[in-house]
N, C-alpha and C. Protein backbone atom coordinates (compact mmCIF):
# COMPACT_ATOMS: atom_id res chain seq x y z
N UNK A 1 31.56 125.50 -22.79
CA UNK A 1 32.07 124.46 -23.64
C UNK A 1 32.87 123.46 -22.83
N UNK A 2 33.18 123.79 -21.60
CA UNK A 2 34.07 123.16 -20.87
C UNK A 2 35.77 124.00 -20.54
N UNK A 3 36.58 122.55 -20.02
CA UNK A 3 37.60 123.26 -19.86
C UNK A 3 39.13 123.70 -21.11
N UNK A 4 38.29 123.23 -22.20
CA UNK A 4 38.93 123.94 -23.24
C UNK A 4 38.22 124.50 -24.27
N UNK A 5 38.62 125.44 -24.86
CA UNK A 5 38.66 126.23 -25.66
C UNK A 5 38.83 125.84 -27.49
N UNK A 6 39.70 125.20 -26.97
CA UNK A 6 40.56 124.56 -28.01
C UNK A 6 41.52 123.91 -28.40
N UNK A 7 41.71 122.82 -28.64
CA UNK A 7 42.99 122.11 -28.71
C UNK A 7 43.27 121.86 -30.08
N UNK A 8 44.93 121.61 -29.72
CA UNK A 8 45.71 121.62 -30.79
C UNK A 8 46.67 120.81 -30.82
N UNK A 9 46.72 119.53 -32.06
CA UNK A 9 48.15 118.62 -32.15
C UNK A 9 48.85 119.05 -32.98
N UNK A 10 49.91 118.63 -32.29
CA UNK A 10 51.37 119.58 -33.08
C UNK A 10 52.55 118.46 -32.91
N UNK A 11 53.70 118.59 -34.10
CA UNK A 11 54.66 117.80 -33.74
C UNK A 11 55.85 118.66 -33.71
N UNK A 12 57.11 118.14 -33.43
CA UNK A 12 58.30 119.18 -33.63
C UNK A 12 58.85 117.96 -33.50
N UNK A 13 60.29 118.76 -34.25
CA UNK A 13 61.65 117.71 -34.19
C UNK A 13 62.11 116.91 -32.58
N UNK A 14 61.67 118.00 -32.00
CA UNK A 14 62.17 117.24 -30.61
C UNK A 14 61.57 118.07 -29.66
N UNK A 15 61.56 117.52 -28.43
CA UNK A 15 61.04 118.46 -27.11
C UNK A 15 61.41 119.66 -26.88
N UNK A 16 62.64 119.63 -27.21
CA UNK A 16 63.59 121.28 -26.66
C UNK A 16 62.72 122.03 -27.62
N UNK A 17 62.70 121.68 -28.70
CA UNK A 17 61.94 122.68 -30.24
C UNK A 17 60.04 122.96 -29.65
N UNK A 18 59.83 121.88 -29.11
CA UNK A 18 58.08 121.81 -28.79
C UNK A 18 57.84 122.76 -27.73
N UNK A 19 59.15 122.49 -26.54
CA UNK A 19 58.83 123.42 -25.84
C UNK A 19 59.06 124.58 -25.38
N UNK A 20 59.90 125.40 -26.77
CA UNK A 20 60.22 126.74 -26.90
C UNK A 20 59.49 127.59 -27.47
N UNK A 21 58.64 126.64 -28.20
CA UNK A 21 57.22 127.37 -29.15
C UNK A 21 56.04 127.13 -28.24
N UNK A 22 55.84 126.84 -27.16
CA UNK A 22 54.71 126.42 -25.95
C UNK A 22 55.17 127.80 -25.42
N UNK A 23 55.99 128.00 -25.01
CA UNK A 23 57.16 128.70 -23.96
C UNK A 23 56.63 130.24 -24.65
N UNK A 24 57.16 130.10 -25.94
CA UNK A 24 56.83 131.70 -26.80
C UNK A 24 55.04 132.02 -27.00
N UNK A 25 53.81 130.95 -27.26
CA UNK A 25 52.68 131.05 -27.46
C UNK A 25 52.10 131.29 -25.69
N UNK A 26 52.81 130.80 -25.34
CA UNK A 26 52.62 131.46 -23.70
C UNK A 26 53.04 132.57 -22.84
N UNK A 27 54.57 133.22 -23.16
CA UNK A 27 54.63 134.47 -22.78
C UNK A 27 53.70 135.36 -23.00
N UNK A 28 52.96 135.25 -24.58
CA UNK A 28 51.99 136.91 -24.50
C UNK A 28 51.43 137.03 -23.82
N UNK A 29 50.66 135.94 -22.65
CA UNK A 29 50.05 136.22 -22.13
C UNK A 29 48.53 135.37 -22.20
N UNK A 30 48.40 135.64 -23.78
CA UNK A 30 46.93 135.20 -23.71
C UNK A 30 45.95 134.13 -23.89
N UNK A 31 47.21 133.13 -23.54
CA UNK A 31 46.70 131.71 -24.10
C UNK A 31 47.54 130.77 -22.48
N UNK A 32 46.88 130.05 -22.67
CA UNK A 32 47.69 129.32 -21.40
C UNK A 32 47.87 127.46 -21.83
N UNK A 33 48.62 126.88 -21.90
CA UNK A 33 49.35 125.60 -22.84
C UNK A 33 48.87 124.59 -21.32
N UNK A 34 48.87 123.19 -22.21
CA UNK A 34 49.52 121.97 -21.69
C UNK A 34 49.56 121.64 -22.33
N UNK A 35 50.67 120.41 -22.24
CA UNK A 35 51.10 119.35 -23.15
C UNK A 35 51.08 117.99 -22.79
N UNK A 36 50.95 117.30 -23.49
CA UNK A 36 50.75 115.93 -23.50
C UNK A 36 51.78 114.79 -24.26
N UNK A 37 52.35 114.41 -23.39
CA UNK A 37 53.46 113.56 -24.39
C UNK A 37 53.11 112.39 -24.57
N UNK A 38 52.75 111.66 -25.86
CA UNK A 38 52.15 110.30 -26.38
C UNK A 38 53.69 109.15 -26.36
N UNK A 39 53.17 108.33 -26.47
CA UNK A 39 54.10 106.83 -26.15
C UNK A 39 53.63 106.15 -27.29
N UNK A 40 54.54 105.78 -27.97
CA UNK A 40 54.64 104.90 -29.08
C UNK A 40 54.11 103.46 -28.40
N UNK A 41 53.98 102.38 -29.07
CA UNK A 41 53.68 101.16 -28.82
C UNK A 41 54.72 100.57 -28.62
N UNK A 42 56.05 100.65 -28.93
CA UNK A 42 57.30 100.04 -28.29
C UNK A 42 57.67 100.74 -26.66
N UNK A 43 57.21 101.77 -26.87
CA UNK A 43 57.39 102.45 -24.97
C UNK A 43 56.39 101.97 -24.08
N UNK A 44 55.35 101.99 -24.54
CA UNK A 44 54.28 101.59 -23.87
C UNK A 44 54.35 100.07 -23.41
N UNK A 45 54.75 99.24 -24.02
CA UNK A 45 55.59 97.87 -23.76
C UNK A 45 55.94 97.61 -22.71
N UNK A 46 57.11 98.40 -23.24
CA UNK A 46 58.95 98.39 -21.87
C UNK A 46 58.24 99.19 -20.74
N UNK A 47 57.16 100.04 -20.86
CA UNK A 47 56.45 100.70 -19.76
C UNK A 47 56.32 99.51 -18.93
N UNK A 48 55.24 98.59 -19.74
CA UNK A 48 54.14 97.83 -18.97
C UNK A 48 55.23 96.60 -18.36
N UNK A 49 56.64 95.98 -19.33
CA UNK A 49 57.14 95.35 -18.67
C UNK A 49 57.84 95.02 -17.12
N UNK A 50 57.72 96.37 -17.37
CA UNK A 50 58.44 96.68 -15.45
C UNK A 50 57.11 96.45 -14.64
N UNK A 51 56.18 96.51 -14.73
CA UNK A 51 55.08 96.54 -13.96
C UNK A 51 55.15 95.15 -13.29
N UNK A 52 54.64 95.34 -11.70
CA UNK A 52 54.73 93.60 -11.10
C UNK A 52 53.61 92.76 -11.59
């Protein structure tokens, strides 16, 4: 199928919360996480404004 299995979007109140439940679905063992952090259209902006 490739290099996933399966993916999954998820939100949480905040990072510390997102990535204590990554943290816990990953200790058992039997799953292995990445994450991907998305940029709103006002970040993505102020991103691009610094750019030369």
């Amino acid at each position: 199928m490739g290099r996933f299995d399966a993916i999954a979007i998820s939100e949480a109140p905040n990072d510390e919360v997102y990535a204590g439940t990554i943290l816990a679905i990953g200790a058992g063992g039997k799953a292995r996480t990445e994450s991907l952090r998305p940029f709103t259209e006002n970040e993505l902006r102020s991103m691009m404004a610094g750019l030369p």
